[in-house]
N, C-alpha and C. Protein backbone atom coordinates (compact mmCIF):
# COMPACT_ATOMS: atom_id res chain seq x y z
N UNK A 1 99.23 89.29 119.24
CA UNK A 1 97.99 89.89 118.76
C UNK A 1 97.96 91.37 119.15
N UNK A 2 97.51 92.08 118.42
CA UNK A 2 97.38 93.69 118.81
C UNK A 2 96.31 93.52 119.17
N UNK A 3 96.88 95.11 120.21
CA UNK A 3 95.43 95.37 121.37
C UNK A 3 94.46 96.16 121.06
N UNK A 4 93.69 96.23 121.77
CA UNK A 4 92.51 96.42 120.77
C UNK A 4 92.51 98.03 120.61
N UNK A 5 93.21 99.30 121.33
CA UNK A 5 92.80 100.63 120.83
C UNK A 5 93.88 100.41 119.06
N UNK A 6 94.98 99.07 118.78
CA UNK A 6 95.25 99.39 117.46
C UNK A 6 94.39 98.82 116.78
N UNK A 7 94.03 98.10 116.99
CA UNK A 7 92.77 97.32 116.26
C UNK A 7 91.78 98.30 115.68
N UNK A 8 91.10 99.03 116.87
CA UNK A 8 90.27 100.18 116.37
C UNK A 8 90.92 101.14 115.49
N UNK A 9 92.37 101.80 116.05
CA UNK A 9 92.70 102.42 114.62
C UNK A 9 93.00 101.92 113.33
N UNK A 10 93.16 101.19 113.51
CA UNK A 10 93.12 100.12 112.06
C UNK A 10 91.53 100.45 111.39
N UNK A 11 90.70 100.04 112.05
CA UNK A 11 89.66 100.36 111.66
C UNK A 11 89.12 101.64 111.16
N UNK A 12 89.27 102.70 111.89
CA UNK A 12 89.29 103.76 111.56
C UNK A 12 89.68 103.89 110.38
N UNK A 13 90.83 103.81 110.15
CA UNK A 13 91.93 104.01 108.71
C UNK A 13 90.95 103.87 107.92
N UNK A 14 90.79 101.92 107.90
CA UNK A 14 89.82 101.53 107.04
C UNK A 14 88.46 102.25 106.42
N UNK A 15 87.81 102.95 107.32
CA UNK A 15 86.72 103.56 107.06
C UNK A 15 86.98 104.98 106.09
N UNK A 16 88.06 105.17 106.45
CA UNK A 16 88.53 106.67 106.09
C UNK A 16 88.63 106.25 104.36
N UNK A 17 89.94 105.22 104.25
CA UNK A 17 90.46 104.52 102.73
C UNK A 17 89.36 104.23 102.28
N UNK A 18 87.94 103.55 102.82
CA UNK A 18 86.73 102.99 102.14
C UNK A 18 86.03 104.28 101.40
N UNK A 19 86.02 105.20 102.44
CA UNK A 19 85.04 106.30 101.97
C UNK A 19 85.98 106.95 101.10
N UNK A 20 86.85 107.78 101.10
CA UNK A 20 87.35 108.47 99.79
C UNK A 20 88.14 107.64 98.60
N UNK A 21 88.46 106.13 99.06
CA UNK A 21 88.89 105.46 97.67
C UNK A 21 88.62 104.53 97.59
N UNK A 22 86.89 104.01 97.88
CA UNK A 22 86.63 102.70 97.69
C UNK A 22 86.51 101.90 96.43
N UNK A 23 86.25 103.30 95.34
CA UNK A 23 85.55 102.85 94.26
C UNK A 23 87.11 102.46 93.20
N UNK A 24 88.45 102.44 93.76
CA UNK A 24 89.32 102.33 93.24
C UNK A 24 89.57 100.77 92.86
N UNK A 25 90.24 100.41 91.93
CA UNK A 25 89.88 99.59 91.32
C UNK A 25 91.56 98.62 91.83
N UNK A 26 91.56 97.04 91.86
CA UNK A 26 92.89 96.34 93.01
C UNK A 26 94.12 96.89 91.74
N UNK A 27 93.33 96.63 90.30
CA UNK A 27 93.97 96.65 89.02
C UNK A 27 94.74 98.25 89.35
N UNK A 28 94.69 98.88 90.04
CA UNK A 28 95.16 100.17 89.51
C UNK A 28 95.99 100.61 90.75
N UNK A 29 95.55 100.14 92.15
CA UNK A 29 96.64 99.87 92.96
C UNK A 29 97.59 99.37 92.93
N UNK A 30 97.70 97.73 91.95
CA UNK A 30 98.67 97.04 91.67
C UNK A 30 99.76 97.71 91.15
N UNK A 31 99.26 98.64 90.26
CA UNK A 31 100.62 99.24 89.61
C UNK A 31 101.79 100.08 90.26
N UNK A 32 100.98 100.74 91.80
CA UNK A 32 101.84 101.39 92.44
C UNK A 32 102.27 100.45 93.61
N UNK A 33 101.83 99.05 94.21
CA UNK A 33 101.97 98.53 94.90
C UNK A 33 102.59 97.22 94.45
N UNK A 34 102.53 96.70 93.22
CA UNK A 34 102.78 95.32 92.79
C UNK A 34 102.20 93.85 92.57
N UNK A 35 102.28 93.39 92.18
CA UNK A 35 101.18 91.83 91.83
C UNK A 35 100.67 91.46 93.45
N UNK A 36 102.13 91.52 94.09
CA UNK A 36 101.55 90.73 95.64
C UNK A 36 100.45 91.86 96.17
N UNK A 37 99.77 92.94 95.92
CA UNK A 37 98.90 93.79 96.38
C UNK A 37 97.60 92.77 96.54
N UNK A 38 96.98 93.07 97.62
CA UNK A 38 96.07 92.08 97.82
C UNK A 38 95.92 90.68 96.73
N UNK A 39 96.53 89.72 97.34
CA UNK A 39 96.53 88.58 96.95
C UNK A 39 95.24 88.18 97.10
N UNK A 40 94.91 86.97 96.12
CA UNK A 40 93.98 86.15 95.73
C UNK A 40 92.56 87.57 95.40
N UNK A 41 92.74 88.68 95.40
CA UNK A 41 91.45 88.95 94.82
C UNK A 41 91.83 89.74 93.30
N UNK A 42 90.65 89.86 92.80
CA UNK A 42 90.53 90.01 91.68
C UNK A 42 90.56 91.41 90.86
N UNK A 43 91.39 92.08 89.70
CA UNK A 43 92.06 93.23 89.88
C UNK A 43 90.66 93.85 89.15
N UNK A 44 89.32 93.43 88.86
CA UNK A 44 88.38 94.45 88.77
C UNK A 44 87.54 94.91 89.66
N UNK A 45 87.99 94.20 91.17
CA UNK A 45 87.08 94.12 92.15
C UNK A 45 87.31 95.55 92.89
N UNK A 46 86.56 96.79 93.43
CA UNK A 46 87.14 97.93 93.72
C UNK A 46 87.87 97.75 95.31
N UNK A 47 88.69 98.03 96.10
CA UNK A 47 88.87 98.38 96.91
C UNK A 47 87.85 98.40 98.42
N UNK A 48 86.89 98.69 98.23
CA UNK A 48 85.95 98.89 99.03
C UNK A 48 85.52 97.42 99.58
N UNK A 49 85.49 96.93 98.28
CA UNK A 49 85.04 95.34 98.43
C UNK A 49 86.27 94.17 99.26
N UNK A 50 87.32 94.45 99.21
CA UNK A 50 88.34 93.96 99.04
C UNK A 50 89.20 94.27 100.74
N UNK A 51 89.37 95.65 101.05
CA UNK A 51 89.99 96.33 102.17
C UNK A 51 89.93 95.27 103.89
N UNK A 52 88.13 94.35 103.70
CA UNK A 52 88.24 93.66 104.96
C UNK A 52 89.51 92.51 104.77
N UNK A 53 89.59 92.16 103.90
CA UNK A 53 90.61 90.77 103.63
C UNK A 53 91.74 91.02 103.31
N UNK A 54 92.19 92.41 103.06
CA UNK A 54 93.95 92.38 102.98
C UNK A 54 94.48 92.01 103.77
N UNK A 55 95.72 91.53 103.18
CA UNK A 55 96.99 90.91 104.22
C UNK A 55 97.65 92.16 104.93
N UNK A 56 98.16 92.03 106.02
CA UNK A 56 98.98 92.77 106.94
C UNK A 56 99.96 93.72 106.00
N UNK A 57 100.47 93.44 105.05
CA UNK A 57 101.57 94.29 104.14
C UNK A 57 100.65 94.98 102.91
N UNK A 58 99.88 94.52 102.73
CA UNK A 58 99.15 95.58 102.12
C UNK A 58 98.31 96.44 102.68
N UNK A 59 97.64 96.04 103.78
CA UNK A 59 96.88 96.84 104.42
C UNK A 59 98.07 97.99 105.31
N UNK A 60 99.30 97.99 105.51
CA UNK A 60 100.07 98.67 105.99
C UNK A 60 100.45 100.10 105.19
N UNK A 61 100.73 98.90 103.86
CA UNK A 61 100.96 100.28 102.86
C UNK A 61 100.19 101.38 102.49
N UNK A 62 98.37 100.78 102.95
CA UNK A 62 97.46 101.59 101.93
C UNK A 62 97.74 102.50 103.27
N UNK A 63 97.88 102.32 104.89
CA UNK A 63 97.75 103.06 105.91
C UNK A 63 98.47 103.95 105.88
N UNK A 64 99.85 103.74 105.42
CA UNK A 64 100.88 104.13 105.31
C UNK A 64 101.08 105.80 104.54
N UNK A 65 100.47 104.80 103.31
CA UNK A 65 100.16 106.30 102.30
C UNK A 65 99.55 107.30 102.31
N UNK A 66 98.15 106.66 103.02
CA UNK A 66 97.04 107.20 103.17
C UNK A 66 97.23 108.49 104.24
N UNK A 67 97.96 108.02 105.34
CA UNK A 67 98.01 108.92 106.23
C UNK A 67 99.33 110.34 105.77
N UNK A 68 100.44 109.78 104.75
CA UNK A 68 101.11 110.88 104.69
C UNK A 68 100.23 111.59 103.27
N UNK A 69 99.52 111.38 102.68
CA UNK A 69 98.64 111.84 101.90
C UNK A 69 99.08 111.91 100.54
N UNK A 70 99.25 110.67 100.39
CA UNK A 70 100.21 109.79 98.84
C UNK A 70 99.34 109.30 97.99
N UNK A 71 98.00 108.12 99.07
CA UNK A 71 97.23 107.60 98.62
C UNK A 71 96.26 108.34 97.44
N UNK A 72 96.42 109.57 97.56
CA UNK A 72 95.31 110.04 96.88
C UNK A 72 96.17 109.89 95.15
N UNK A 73 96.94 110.19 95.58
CA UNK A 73 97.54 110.49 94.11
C UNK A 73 97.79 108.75 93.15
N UNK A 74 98.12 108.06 94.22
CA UNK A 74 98.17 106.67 93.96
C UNK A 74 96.93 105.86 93.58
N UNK A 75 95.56 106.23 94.13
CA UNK A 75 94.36 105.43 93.40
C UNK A 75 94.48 106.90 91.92
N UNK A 76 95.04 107.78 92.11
CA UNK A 76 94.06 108.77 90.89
C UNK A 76 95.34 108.62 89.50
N UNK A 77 96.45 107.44 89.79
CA UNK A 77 97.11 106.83 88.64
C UNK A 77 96.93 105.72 87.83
């Protein structure tokens, strides 16, 4: 289990990805991430809604991007 100062940055992230790309849509992530992009939810549901329940590999990637500053270009495709 991770400890809890990653936990909190995790969180952080989260807040950061919520506020500038919540309103992004799973449908439009999928295309740069792939079908397995947040599993079981639904591709009109935005991001915002969606971000508490990602799996570990997607929630890595959005961190991932987000922080080298990819993500932006990736919800605005």
């Amino acid at each position: 289990m991770p400890d809890s100062a990653t936990l909190t940055r995790h969180r952080d992230k989260n807040g950061e990805i919520s506020k500038k790309h919540g309103n992004t849509l799973v449908r439009t992530l999928r295309k740069t991430y792939g079908a397995h992009f947040a599993k079981g939810c639904d591709d009109k549901e935005k991001l915002s809604e969606v971000l508490h329940k990602l799996d570990e590999p997607s929630l890595s990637s959005l961190i991932r991007d987000h922080e080298s500053g990819r993500l932006e270009q990736v919800c605005r495709d």
